[in-house]
C-alpha atoms as a PDB file:
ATOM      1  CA  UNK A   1       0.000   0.000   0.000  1.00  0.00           C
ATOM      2  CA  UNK A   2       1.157   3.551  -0.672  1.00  0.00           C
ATOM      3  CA  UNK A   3       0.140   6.758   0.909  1.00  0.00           C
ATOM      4  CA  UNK A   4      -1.114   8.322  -2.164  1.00  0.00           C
ATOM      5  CA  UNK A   5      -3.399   5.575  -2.349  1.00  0.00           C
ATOM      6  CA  UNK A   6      -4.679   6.316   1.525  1.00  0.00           C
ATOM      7  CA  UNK A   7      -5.160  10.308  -0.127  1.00  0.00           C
ATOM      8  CA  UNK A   8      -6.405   9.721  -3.632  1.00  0.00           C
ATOM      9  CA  UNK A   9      -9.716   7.448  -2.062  1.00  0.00           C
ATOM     10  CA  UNK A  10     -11.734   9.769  -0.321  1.00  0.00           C
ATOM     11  CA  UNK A  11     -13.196   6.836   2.156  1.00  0.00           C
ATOM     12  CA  UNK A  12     -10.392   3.954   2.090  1.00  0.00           C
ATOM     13  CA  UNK A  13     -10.138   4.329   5.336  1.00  0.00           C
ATOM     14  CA  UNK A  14     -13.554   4.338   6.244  1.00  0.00           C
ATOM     15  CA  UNK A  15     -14.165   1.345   4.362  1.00  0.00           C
ATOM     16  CA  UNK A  16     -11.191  -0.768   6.736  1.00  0.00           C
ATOM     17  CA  UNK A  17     -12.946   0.206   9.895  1.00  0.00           C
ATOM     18  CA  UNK A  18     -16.716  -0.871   8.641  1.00  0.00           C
ATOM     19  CA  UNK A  19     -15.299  -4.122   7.095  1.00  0.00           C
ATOM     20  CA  UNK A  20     -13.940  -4.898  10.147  1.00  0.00           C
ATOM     21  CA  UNK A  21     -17.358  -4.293  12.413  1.00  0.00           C
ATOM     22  CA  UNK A  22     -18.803  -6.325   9.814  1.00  0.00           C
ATOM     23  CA  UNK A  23     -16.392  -8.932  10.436  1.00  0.00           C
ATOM     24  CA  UNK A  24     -16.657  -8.514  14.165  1.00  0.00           C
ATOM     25  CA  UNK A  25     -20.162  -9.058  14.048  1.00  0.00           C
ATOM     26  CA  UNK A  26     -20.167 -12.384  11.788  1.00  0.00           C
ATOM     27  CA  UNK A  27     -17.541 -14.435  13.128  1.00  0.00           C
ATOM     28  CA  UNK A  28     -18.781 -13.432  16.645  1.00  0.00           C
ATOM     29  CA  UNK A  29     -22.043 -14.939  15.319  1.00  0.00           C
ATOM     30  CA  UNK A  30     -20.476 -17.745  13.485  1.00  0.00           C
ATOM     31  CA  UNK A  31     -18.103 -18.609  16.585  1.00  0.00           C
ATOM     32  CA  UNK A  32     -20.918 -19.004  19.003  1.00  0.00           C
ATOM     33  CA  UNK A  33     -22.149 -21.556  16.474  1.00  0.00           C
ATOM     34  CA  UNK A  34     -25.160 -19.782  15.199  1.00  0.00           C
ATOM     35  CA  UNK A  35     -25.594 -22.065  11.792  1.00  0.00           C
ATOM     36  CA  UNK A  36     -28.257 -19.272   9.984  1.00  0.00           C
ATOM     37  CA  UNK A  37     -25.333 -17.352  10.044  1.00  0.00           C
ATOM     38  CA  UNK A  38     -23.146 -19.466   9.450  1.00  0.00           C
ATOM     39  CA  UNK A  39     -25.486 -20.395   5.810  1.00  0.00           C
ATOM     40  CA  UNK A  40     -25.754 -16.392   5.126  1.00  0.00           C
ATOM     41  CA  UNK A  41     -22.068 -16.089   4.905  1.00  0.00           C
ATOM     42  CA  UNK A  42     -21.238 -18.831   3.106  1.00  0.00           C
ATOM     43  CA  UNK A  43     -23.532 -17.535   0.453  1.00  0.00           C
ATOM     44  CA  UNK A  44     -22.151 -13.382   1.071  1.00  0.00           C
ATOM     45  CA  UNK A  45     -18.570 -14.814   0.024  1.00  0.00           C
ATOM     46  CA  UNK A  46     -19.038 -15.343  -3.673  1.00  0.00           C
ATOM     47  CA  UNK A  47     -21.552 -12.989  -3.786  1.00  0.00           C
ATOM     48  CA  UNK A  48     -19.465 -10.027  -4.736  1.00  0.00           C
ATOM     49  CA  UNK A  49     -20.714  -7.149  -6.574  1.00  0.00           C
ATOM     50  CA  UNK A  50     -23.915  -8.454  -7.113  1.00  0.00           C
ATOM     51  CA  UNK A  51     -25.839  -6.203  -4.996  1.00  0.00           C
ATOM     52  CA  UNK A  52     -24.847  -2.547  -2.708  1.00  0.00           C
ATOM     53  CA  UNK A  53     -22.178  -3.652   0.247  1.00  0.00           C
ATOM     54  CA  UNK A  54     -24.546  -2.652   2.768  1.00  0.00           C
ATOM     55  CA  UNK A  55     -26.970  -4.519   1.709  1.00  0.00           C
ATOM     56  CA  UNK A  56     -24.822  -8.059   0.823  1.00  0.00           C
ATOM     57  CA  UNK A  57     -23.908  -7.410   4.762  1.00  0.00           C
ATOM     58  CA  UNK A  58     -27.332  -6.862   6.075  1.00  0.00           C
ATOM     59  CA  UNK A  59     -28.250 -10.204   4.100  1.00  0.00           C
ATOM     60  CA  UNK A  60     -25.104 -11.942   5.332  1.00  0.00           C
ATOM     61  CA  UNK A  61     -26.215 -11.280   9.232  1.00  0.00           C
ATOM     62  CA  UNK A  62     -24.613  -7.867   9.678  1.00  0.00           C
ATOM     63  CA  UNK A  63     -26.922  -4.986   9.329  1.00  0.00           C
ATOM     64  CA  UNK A  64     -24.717  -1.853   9.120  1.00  0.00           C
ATOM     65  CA  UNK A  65     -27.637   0.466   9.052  1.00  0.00           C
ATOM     66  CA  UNK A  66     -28.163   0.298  12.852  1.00  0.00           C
ATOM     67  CA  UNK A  67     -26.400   1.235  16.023  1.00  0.00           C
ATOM     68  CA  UNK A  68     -25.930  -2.569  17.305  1.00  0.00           C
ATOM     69  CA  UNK A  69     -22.761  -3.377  14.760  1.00  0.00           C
ATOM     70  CA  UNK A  70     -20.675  -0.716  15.967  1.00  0.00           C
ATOM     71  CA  UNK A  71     -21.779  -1.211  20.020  1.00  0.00           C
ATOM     72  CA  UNK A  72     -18.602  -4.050  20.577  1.00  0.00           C
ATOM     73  CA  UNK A  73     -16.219  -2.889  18.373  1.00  0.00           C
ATOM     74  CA  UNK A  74     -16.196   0.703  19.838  1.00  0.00           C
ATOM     75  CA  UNK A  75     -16.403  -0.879  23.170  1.00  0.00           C
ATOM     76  CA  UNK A  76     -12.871  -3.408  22.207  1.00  0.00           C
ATOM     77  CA  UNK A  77     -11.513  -0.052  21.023  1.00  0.00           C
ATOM     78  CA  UNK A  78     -11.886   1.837  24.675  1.00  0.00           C
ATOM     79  CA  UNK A  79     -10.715  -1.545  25.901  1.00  0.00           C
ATOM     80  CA  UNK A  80      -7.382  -1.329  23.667  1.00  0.00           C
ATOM     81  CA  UNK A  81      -6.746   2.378  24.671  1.00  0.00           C
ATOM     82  CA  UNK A  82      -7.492   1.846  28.134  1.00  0.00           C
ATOM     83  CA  UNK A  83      -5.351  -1.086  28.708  1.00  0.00           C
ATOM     84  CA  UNK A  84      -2.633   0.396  26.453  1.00  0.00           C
ATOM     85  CA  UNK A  85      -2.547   4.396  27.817  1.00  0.00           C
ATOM     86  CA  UNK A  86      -2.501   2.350  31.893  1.00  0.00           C
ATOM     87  CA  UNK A  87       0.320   0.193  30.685  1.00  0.00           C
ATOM     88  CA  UNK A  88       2.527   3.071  29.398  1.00  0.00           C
ATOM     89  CA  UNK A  89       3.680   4.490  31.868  1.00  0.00           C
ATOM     90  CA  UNK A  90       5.098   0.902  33.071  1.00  0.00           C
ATOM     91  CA  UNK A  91       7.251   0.504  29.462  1.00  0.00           C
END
């Protein structure tokens, strides 16, 4: 990856943080063992462009279009800075 690329995409980074809230959400859903979603995913893999991202996602078992999605990753991501701005002073 280059920088330009990082400054010639107006939302290449926003689309690394939603892909990985959607990814939080399925294989926290697929790790508990919840086979529907398990099925949706499967079928969201090859699906590619057939149909808006959003929208593949919300069919795969991760509905971007509400609040719940982003609830646990922002909540890992206090965790992380928390954990990490206690423990500096220690390095």
């Amino acid at each position: 990856m280059t920088v330009s690329k990082i400054f010639l995409s107006e939302f290449y980074v926003y689309q690394y943080s939603t892909s990985i809230m959607a990814s939080i959400v399925l294989a926290e859903k697929v790790m508990s063992g919840d086979k529907e979603t398990l099925n949706r995913y499967l079928t969201f893999l090859p699906s590619g462009g057939s149909d808006f991202p959003v929208e593949l996602l919300k069919k795969a078992g991760a509905d971007l279009t509400t609040i719940d999605p982003f609830d646990k990753p922002i909540a890992f991501s206090a965790c992380i800075y928390y954990l990490t701005s206690t423990n500096a002073a220690h390095i």
